[in-house]
Every structure is written in structure tokens, then in C-alpha cells.
Protein backbone atom coordinates (compact mmCIF):
# COMPACT_ATOMS: atom_id res chain seq x y z
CA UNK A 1 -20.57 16.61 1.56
CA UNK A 2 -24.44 15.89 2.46
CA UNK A 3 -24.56 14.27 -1.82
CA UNK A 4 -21.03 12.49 -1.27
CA UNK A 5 -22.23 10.78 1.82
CA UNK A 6 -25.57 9.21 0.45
CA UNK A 7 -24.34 7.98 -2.53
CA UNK A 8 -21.60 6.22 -0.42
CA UNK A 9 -24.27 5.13 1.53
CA UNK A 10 -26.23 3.79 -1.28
CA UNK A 11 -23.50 2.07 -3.09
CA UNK A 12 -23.20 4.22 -5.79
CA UNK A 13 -19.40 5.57 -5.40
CA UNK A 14 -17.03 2.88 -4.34
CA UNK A 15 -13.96 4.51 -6.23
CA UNK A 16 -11.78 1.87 -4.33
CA UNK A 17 -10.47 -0.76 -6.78
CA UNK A 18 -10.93 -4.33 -5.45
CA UNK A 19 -9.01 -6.09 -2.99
CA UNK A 20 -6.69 -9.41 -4.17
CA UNK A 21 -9.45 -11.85 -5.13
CA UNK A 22 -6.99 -14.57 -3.64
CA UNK A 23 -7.44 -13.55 -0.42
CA UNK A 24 -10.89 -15.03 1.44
CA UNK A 25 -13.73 -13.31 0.75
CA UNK A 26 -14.41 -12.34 4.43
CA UNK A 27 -10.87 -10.79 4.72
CA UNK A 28 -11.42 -8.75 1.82
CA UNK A 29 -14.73 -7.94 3.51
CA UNK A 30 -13.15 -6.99 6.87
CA UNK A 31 -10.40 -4.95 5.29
CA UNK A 32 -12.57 -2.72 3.02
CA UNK A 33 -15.09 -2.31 5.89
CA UNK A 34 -12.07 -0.84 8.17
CA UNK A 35 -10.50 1.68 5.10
CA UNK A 36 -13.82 2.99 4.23
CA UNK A 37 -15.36 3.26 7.85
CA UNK A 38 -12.30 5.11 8.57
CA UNK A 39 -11.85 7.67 5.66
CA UNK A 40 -15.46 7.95 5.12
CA UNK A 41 -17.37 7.38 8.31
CA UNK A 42 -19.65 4.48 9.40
CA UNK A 43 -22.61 6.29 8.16
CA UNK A 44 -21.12 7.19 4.77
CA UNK A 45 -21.04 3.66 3.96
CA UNK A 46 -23.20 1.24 2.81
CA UNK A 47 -23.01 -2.73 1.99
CA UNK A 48 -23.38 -2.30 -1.78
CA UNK A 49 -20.01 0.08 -1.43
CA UNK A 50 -18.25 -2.13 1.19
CA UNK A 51 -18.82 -5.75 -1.08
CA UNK A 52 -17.89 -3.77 -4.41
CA UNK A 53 -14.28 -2.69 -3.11
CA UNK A 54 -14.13 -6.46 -1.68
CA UNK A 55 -14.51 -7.64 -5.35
CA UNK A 56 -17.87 -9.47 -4.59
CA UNK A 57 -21.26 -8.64 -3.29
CA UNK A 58 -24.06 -8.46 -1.03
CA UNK A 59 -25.12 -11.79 -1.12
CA UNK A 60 -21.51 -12.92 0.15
CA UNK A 61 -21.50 -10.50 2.61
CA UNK A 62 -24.19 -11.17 4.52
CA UNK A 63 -23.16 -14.64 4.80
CA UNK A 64 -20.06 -13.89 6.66
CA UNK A 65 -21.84 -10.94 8.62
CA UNK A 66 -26.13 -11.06 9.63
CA UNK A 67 -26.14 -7.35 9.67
CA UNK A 68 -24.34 -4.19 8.58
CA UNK A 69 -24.21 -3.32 12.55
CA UNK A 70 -22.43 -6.97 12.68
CA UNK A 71 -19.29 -5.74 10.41
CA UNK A 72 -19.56 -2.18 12.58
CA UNK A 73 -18.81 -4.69 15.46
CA UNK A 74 -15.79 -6.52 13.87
CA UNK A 75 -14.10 -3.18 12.95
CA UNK A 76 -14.18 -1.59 16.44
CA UNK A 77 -12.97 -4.85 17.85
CA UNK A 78 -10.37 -4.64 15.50
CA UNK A 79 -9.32 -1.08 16.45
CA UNK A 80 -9.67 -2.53 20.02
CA UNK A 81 -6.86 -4.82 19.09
CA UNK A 82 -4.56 -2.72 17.42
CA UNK A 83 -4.06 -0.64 20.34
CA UNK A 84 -3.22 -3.47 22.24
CA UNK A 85 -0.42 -4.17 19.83
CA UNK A 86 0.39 -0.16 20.31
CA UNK A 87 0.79 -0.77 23.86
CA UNK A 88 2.54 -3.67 23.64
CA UNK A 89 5.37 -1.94 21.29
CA UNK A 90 5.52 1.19 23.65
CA UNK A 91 6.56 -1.65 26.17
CA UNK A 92 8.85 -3.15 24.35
CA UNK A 93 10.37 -0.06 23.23
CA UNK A 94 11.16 1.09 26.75
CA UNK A 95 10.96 -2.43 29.08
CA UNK A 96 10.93 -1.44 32.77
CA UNK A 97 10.28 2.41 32.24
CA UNK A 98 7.32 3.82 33.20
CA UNK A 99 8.10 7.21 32.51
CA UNK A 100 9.91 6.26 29.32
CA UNK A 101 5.92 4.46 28.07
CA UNK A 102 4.36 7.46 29.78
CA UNK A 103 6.23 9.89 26.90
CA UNK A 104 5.91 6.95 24.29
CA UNK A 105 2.06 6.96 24.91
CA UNK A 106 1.87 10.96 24.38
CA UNK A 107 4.39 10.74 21.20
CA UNK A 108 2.48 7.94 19.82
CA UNK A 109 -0.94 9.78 19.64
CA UNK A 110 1.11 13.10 18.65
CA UNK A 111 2.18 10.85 15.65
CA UNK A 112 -1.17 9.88 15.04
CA UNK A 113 -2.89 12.78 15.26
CA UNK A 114 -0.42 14.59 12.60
CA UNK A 115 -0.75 11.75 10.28
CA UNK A 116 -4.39 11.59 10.30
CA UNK A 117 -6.86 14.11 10.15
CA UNK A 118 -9.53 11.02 10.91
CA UNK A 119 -8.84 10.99 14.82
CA UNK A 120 -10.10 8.04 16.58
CA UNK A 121 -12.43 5.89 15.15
CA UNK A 122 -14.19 4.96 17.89
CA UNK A 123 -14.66 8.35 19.34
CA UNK A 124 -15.88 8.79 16.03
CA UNK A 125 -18.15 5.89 16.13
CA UNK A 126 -19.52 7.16 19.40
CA UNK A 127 -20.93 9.86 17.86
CA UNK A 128 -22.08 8.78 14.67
CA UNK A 129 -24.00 5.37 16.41
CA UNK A 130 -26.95 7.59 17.96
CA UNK A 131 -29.36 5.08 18.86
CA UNK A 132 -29.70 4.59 22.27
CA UNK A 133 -28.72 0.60 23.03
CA UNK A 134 -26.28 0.24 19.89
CA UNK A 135 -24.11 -2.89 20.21
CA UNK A 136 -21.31 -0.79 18.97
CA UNK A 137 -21.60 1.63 21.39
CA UNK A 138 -21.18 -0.96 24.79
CA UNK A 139 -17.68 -1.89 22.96
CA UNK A 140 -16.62 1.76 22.64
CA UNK A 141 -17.49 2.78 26.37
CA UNK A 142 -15.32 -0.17 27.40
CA UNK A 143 -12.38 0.17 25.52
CA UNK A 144 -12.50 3.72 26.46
CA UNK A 145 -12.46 2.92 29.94
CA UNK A 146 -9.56 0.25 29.47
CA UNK A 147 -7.69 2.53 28.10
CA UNK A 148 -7.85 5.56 30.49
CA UNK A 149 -7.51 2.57 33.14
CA UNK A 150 -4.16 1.10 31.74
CA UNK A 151 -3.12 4.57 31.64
CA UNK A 152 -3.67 5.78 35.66
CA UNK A 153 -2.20 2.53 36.29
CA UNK A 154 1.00 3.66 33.91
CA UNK A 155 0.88 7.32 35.36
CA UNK A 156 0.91 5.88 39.30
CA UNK A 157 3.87 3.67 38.09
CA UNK A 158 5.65 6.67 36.71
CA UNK A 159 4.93 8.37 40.48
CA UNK A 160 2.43 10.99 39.49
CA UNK A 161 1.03 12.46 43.05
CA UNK A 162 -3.11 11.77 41.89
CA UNK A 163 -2.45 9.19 38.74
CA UNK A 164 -6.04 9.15 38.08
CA UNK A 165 -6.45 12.72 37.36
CA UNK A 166 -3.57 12.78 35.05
CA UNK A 167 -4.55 10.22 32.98
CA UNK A 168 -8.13 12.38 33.01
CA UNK A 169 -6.02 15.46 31.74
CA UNK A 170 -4.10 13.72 29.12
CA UNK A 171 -7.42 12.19 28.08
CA UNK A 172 -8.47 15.33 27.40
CA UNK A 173 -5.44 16.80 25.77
CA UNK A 174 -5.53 14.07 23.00
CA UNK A 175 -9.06 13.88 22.59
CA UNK A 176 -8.70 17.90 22.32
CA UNK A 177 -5.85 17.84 20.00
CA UNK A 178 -7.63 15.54 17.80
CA UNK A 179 -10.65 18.08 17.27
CA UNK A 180 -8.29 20.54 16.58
CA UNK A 181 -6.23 18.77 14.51
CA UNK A 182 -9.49 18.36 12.27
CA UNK A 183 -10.90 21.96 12.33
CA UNK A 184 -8.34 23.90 12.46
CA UNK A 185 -5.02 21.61 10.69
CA UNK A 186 -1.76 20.42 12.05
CA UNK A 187 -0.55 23.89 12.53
CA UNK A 188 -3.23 24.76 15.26
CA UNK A 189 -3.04 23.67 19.20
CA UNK A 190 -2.13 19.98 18.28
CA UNK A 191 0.87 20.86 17.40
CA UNK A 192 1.79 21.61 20.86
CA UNK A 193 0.62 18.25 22.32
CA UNK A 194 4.10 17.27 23.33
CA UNK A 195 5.06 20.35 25.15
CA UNK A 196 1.72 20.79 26.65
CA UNK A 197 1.57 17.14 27.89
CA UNK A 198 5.23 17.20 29.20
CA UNK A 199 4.57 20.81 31.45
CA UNK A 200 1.22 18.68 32.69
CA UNK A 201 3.38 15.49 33.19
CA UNK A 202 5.67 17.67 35.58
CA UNK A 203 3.05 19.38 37.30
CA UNK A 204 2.45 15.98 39.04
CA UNK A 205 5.40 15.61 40.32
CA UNK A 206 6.85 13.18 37.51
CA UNK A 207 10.97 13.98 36.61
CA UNK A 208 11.58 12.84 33.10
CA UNK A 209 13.87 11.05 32.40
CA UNK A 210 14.10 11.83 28.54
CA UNK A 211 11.57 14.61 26.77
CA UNK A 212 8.49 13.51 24.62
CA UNK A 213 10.62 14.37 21.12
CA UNK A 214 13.33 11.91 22.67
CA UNK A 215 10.96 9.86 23.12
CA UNK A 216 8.59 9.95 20.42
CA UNK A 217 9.02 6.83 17.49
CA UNK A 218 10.67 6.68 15.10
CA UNK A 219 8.86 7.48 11.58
């Protein structure tokens, strides 16, 4: 793993073929930079890697971004936004239900965390970026706390008794699952997310109104 990472690193093994040269360079850029950040790690990656999957080269890179750290920046802030969008869908898909979000939230991450032994990229960020006063890691602390925030505020709307505290615990659960889900497979305690979450959902004093598999997505 140790030899795999440094050549990535280097820009020796970029196995990915090339993105559409019609697209701009800087989206081609952006793009590869998010795939191989996510299956490989921030640290497993280096420039030469990133602008040979993009179909061009360091040069052009570092026109569009000053600094490696720069293109870290642009792919958490895209992560940032695509759980916006989740949000916004677990709205849509149950419109005046807190409970009914509540379960989609839980089913959602359930989904996730079967689907991809990566886990969250910014919790993996978070520990990769080790220096203290990273850029990176100001964005991760706050869209950590937005998100545990925008879930208390979903859990009080759903009438848990202490909705702070059970957004901690579910927190936890999913940030648990995910470890587990990487050390030990899908078969391990992730499996039970649901059911665990929905006996921790009740013991606040929240009735559901459908159960997480009800509620989970639709593949």
C-alpha cells in the first residue's frame, strides 16, 4: 500500500484514462481531482497524476489552481455542496415531514455507507490534512458543524425530548458505521444502522410514522 501510494503521489500511476478533451480544461481538472481524492486519498495523489487523467498537465493546472492545497479546497467545497443537494432531495421526498427526513437522513447514509467502502471524504480529509492551520481543515470543521446543526434542528422538529443529543448519537452511529463498514465489510455492525438508529430515534420520544426501510430511497 506504502509503494502504491508514492507512486500516486509522484505521478507515476495514473491508470485513469483521460477525461473528454471537449470539456474545459479546469472541469476536467476538478473532476479527476474529486475521483482520485476519493478512491485514493488526498495524500495518494499528486499533480502529475491529477493533470494526466485530465488529459493535460501541470503547467495548465496550476493556472486554474496556485497550489495543490488550492484544488484540496475546491473538492471539499464541492462535497460541501453535494450534501446540500442531499438535503434538499430528502425534503422534497417527504415535504412537511420531519420524521419522514429524520428516517430519509439515516437511510441515506445507510445507502452510502454500503455502497462505498470510502466513507466520508471529509472526515477523511480531517485526518489525512495534519498540519496544524490547514485551509482545508477550517472548511471541514464547519461543514461538520452545519451539518450536526441542520440535524438537531430536524430532530427538535420531529419532537425528540433533548434534539441536540440525538443528533450527537446519530453522529456517532454513522461516523461509527462508516469505520466499520471499512474494517470489518458490509456484513459487520453497519449493517444494523437502520435498526440501531430507529430503537435510538424512539428512545427520545419520537413515534414513527413509517420505519427507516420504508423510508430509505429508492436504488
Amino acid at each position: 500500500m506504502a509503494k502504491k501510494a508514492e507512486k500516486h503521489e509522484r505521478g507515476e500511476a495514473a491508470q485513469e484514462p483521460p477525461r473528454d478533451r471537449q470539456e474545459p480544461p479546469r472541469d476536467r481538472i476538478v473532476a479527476c481531482a474529486q475521483d482520485l481524492f476519493h478512491r485514493h486519498g488526498i495524500r495518494g495523489v499528486g499533480v502529475e497524476t491529477i493533470a494526466e487523467a485530465a488529459g493535460t498537465n501541470k503547467m495548465t493546472l496550476y493556472r486554474h489552481f496556485a497550489s495543490k492545497d488550492d484544488l484540496i479546497l475546491e473538492y471539499l467545497n464541492y462535497k460541501g455542496r453535494k450534501a446540500d443537494e442531499i438535503w434538499a432531495n430528502i425534503e422534497s421526498a417527504s415535504p412537511g415531514d420531519p420524521v419522514g427526513q429524520l428516517y430519509g437522513f439515516i437511510g441515506q447514509a445507510a445507502k452510502f455507507i454500503a455502497n462505498d467502502e470510502r466513507g466520508c471524504d471529509l472526515a477523511n480529509a480531517a485526518v489525512e490534512l495534519t498540519e496544524a492551520g490547514h485551509p482545508a481543515l477550517k472548511v471541514i470543521e464547519e461543514f461538520k458543524v452545519r451539518q450536526r446543526d441542520r440535524l438537531a434542528a430536524l430532530c427538535g422538529a420531529a419532537g425528540a425530548a433533548q434534539p441536540g443529543l440525538l443528533a450527537d448519537t446519530i453522529v456517532l452511529l454513522i461516523e461509527g458505521a462508516r469505520v466499520s463498514r471499512r474494517s470489518v465489510g458490509t456484513e459487520g455492525p453497519s449493517a444494523n444502522l437502520l435498526r440501531t438508529s430507529e430503537a435510538v430515534i424512539a428512545s427520545f420520544g419520537i413515534v414513527p410514522r413509517a420505519s427507516p426501510a420504508q423510508a430509505r430511497p429508492a436504488e
